[in-house]
Protein backbone atom coordinates (compact mmCIF):
# COMPACT_ATOMS: atom_id res chain seq x y z
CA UNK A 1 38.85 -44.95 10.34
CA UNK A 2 37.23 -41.74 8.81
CA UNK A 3 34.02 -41.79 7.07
CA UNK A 4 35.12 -41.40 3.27
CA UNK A 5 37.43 -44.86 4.04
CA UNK A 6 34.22 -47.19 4.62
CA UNK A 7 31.98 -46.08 1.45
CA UNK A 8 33.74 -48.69 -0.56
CA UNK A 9 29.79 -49.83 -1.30
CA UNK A 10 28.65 -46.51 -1.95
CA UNK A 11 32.08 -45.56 -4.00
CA UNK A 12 30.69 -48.76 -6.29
CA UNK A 13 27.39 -48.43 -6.47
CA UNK A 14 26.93 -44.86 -7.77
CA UNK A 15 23.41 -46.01 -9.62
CA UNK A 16 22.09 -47.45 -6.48
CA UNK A 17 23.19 -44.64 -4.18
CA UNK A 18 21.20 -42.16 -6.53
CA UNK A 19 18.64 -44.38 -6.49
CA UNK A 20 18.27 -44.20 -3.25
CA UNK A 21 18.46 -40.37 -3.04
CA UNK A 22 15.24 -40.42 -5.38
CA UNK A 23 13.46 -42.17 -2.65
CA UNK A 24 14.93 -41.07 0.52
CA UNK A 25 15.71 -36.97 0.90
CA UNK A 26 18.96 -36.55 2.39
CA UNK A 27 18.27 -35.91 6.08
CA UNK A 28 16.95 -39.26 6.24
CA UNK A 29 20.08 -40.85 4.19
CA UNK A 30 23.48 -41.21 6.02
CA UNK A 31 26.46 -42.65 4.73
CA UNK A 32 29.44 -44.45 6.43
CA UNK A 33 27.23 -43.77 9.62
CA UNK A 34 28.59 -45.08 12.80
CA UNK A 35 26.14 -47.16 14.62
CA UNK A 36 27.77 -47.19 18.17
CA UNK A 37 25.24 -43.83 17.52
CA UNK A 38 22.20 -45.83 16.71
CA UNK A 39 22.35 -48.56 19.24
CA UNK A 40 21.42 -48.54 22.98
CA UNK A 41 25.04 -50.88 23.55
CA UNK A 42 26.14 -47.45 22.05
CA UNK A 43 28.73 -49.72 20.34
CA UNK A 44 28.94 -50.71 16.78
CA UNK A 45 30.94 -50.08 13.45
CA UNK A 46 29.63 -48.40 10.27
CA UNK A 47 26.78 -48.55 8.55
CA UNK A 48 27.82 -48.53 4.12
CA UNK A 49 23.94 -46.60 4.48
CA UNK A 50 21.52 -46.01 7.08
CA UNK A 51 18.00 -45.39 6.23
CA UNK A 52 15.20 -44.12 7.93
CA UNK A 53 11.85 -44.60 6.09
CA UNK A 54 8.58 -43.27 7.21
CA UNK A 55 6.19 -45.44 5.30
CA UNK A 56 5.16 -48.51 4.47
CA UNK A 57 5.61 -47.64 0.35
CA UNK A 58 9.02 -46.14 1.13
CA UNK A 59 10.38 -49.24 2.60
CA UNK A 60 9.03 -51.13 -0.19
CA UNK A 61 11.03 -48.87 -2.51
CA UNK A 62 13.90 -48.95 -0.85
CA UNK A 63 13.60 -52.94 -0.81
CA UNK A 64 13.46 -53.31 -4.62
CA UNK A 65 16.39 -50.58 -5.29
CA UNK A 66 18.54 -53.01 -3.29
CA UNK A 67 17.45 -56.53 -4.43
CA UNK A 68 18.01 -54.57 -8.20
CA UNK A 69 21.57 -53.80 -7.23
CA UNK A 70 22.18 -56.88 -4.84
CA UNK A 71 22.45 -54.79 -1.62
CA UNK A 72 22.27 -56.77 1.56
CA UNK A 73 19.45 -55.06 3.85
CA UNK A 74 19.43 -55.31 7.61
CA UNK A 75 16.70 -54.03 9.97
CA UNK A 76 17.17 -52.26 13.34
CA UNK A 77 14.65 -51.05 15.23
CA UNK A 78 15.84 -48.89 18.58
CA UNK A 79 18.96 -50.58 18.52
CA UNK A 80 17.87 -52.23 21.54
CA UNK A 81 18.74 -56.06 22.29
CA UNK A 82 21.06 -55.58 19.56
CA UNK A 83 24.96 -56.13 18.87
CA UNK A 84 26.58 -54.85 16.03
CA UNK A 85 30.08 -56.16 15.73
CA UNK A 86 33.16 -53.70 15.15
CA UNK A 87 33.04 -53.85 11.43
CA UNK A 88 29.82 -52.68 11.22
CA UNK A 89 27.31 -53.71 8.40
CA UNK A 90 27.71 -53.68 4.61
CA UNK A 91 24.81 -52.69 2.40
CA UNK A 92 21.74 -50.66 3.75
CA UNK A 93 20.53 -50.80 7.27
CA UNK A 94 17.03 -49.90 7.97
CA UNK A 95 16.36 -48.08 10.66
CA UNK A 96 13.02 -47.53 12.26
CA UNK A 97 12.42 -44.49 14.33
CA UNK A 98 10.57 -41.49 15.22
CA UNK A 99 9.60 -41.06 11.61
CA UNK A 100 7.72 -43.92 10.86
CA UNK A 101 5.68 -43.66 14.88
CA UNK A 102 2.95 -42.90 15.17
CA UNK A 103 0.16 -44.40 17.25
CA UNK A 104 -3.78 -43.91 17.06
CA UNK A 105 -6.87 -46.30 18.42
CA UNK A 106 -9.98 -47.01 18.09
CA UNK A 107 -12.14 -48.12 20.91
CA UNK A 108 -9.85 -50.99 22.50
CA UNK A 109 -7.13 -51.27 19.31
CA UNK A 110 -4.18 -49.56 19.72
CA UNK A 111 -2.39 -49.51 15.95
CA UNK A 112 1.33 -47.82 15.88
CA UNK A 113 4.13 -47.40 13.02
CA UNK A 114 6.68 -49.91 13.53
CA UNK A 115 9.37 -47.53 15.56
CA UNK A 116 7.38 -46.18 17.85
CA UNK A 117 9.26 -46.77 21.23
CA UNK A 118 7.10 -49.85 23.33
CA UNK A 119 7.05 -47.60 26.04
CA UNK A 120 5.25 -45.23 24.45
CA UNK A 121 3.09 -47.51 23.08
CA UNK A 122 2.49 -48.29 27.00
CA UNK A 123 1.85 -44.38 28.20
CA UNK A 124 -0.48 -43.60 25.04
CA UNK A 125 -2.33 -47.10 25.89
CA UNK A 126 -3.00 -45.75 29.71
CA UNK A 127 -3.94 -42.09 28.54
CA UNK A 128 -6.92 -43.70 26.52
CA UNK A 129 -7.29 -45.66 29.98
CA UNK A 130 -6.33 -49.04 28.26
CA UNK A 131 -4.77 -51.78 30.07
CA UNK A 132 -2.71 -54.55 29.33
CA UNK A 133 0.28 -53.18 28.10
CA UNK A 134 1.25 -51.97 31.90
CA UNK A 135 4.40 -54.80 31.71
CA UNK A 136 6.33 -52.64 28.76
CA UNK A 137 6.40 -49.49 30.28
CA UNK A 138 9.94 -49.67 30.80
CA UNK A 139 11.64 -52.25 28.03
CA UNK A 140 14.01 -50.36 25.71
CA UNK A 141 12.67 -51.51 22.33
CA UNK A 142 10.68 -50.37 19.46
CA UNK A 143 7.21 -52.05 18.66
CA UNK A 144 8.68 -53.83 15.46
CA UNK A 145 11.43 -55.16 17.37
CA UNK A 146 9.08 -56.00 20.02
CA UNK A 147 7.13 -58.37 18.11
CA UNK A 148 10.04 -59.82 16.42
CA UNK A 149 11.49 -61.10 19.31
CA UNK A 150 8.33 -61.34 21.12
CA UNK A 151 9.51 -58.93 23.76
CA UNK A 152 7.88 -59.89 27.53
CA UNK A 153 8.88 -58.35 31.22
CA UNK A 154 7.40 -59.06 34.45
CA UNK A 155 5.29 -62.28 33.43
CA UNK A 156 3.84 -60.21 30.09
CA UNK A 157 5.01 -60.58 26.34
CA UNK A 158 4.17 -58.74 23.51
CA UNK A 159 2.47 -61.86 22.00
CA UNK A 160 -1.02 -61.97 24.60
CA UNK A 161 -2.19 -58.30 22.97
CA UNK A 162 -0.74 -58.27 19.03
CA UNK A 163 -3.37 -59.27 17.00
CA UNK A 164 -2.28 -58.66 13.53
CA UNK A 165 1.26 -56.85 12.17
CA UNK A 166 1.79 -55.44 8.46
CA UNK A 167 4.87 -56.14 6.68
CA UNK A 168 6.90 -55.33 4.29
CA UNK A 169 8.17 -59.04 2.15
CA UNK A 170 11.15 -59.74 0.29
CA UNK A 171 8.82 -60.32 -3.12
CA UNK A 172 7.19 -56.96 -2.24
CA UNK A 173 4.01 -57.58 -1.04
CA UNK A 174 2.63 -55.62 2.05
CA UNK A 175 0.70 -58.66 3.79
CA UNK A 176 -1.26 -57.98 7.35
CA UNK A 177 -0.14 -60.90 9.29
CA UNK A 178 -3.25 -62.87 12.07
CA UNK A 179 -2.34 -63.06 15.61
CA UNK A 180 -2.46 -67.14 14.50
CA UNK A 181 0.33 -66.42 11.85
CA UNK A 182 2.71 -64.66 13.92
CA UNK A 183 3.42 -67.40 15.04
CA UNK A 184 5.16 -66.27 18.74
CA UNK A 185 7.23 -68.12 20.90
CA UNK A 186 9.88 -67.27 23.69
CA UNK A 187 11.69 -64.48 22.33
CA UNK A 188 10.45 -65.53 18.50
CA UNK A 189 8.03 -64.66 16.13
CA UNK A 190 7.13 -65.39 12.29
CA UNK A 191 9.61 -62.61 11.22
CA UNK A 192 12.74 -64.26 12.05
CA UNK A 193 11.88 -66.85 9.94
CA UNK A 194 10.34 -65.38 6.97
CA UNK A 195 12.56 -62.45 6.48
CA UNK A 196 9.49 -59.69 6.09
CA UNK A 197 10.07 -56.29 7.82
CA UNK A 198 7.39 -55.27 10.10
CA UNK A 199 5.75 -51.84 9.51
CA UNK A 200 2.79 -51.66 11.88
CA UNK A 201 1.50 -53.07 14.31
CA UNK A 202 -2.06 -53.56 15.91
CA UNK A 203 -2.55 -54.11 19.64
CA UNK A 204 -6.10 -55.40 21.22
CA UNK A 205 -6.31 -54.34 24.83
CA UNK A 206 -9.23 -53.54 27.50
CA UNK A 207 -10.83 -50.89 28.97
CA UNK A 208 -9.52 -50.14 32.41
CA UNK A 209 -9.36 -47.60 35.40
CA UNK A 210 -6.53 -44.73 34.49
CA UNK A 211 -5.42 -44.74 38.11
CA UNK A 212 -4.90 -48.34 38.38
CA UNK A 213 -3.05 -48.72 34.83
CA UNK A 214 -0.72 -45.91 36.06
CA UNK A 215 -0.21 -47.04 39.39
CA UNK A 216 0.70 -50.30 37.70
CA UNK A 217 3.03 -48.45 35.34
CA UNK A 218 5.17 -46.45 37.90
CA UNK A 219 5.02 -49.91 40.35
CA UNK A 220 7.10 -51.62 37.42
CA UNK A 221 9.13 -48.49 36.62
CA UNK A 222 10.17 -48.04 40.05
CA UNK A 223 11.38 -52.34 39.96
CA UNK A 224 13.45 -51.67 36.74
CA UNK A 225 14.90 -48.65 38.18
CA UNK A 226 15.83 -50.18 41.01
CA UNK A 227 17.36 -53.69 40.12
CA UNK A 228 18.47 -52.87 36.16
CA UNK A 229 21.37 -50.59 35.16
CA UNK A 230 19.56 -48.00 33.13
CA UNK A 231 22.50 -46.02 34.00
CA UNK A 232 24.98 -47.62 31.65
CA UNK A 233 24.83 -48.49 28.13
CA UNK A 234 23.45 -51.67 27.52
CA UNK A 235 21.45 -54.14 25.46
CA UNK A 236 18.98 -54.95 27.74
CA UNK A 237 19.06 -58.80 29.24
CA UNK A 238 22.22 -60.34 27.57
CA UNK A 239 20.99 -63.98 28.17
CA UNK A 240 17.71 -65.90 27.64
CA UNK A 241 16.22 -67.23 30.90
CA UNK A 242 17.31 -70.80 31.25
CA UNK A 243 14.79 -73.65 31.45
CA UNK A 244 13.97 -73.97 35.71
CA UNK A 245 16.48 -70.76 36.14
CA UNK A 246 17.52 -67.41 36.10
CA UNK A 247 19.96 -66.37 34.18
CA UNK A 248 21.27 -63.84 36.59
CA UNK A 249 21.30 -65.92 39.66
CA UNK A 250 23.72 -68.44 38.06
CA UNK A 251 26.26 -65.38 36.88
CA UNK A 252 26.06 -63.89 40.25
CA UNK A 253 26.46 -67.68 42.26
CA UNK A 254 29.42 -68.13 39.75
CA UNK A 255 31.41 -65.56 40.90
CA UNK A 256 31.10 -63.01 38.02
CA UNK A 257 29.16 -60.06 38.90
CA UNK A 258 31.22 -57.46 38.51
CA UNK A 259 33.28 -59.02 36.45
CA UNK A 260 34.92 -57.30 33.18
CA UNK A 261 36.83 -57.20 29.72
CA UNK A 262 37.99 -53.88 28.43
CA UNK A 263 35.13 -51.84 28.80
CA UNK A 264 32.68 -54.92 29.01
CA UNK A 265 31.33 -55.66 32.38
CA UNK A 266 28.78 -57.74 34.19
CA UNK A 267 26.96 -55.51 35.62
CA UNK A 268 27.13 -54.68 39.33
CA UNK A 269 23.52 -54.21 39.49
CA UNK A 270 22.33 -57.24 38.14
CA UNK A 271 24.52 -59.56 36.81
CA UNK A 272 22.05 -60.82 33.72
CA UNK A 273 22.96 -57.61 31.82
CA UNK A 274 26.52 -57.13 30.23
CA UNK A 275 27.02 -53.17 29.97
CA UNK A 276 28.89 -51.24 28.49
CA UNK A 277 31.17 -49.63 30.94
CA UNK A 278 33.66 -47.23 29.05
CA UNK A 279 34.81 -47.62 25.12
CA UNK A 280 33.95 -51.37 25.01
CA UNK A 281 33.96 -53.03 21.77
CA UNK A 282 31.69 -55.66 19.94
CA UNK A 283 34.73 -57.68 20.60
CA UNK A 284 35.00 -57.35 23.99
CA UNK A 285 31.11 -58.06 24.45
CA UNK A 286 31.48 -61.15 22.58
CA UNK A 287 34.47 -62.40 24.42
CA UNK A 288 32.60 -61.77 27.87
CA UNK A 289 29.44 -63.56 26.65
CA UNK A 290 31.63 -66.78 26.17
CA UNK A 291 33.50 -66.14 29.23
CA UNK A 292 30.41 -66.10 31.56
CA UNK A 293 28.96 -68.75 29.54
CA UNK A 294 32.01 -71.27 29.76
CA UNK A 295 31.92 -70.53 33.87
CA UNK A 296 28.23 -71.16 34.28
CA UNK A 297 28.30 -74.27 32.92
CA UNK A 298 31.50 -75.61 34.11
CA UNK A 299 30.08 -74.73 37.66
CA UNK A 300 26.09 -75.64 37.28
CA UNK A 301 26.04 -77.43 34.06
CA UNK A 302 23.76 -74.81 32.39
CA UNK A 303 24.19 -73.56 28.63
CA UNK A 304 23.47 -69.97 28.53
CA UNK A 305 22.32 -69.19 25.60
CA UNK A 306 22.19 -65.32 24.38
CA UNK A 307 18.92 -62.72 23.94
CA UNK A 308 20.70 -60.23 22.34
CA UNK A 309 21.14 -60.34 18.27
CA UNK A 310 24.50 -60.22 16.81
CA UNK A 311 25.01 -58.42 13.12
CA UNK A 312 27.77 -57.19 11.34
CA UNK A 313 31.45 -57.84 10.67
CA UNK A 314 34.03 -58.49 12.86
């Protein structure tokens, strides 16, 4: 499909699109925009328009032009633990990157703009010789999309060093969220419930010894590099860690490691991530996730249940 056949939300909304262009200059304003090019799955349909914002007030803006003209918004941060099906997304997607990233502290409080990469975050934490953050060195996210989905590795989460997030809410209001209203869980926070989109985030960690923090750091690097395919295109862990289980273990035990449709696989590596191997499709992702999950539990009993977000249209 070429790019002029999937504005039929930009052909329509001619008032909204140069709305938009009022509040967004163009090299920051992309229409029909593939997001196989924005995501880490490097899969995913068109975007009706991609936005990157680089402020708090912008994304405010860009809010109320779209609840004016009835625009569905979506939010993606790296394009990490992320889907986006074939169709792509209608409306305006959000997307937070390198223009709305930047990190600065203050004694022990790290605060950075919402898509600055987590492992960033991480290095700029151990150059100030701060510790705690040592576990996200090496997860594929942005900050934002950390907290949202309460990102952990290697017995951390985001959730024991946030203390407070600012957001952007569908009423408009920039409210600072409390470490006590971000309510975190496994793999959840406040935001998936309340809809607001996270714009900065605040981080309270200690003072530590630079050597230790960055042996620490290239310890865990060397781990993920070893037993995760960074190689390939992926989404990072496809499946949520089953209660008394790994999710991994039970793929591997049952057989599917290795396993593949179209250019879907299991990966070789470790079977907990589904990459993408050559050309796969949102389809094809989807139709392996209920593959290995119908095999798990026919052979261990075990509902697998997915990490990774799913947006769009088939």
């Amino acid at each position: 499909m070429l790019k002029n056949e999937v504005l039929t939300k930009a052909d329509t909304q001619p008032v909204f699109l140069n709305e938009l262009k009022s509040i967004i200059p163009p090299s920051r304003l992309l229409l029909g925009e593939p997001l196989a090019r924005h995501t880490t799955f490097r899969i995913g349909g068109p975007a009706d328009y991609l936005v990157f914002p680089a402020s708090a007030n912008e994304v405010n803006d860009v809010l109320n032009a779209a609840r004016m003209h009835d625009i569905p918004v979506t939010v993606l941060g790296n394009g990490s633990n992320v889907l986006v099906l074939d169709g792509g997304i209608r409306g305006l997607v959000l997307k937070f990157g390198r223009e709305i990233s930047c990190i600065k502290h203050f004694n022990c409080t790290v605060t950075a703009g919402a898509g600055a990469l987590l492992a960033d975050v991480s290095k700029y934490a151990a150059r100030q010789g701060l510790t705690g953050l040592e576990f996200a060195v090496g997860i594929p996210g942005s900050i934002g999309g950390a907290v949202f989905m309460n990102a952990g590795a290697y017995e951390g989460e985001i959730s024991q060093v946030v203390t407070a997030a600012t957001a952007v809410c569908a009423d408009g209001r920039v409210q600072r969220f409390s470490k006590n209203e971000l309510k975190f869980g496994y793999r959840r926070s406040v935001f998936q419930e309340n809809g607001c989109i996270i714009c900065e985030v605040e981080l309270t960690l200690n003072n530590g010894e630079n050597s230790l923090i960055l042996s620490r750091m290239g310890d865990l690097t060397l781990m993920r590099e070893t037993k995760q395919p960074l190689e390939m295109p992926c989404a990072g862990s496809t499946f949520k860690r089953p209660p008394g289980h790994f999710a991994g273990t039970l793929i591997e035990k049952a057989g599917l490691k290795g396993f593949a449709i179209g250019g879907a696989q299991v990966s070789t590596k470790h079977a907990g991530f589904i990459v993408n191997a050559g050309g796969a499709t949102a389809g094809e992702v989807l139709a392996l996730i209920n593959h290995v999950q119908d095999k798990v539990y026919e052979k261990f009993g075990v509902t697998l249940q997915p990490e990774i977000r799913v947006i769009g249209e088939k």
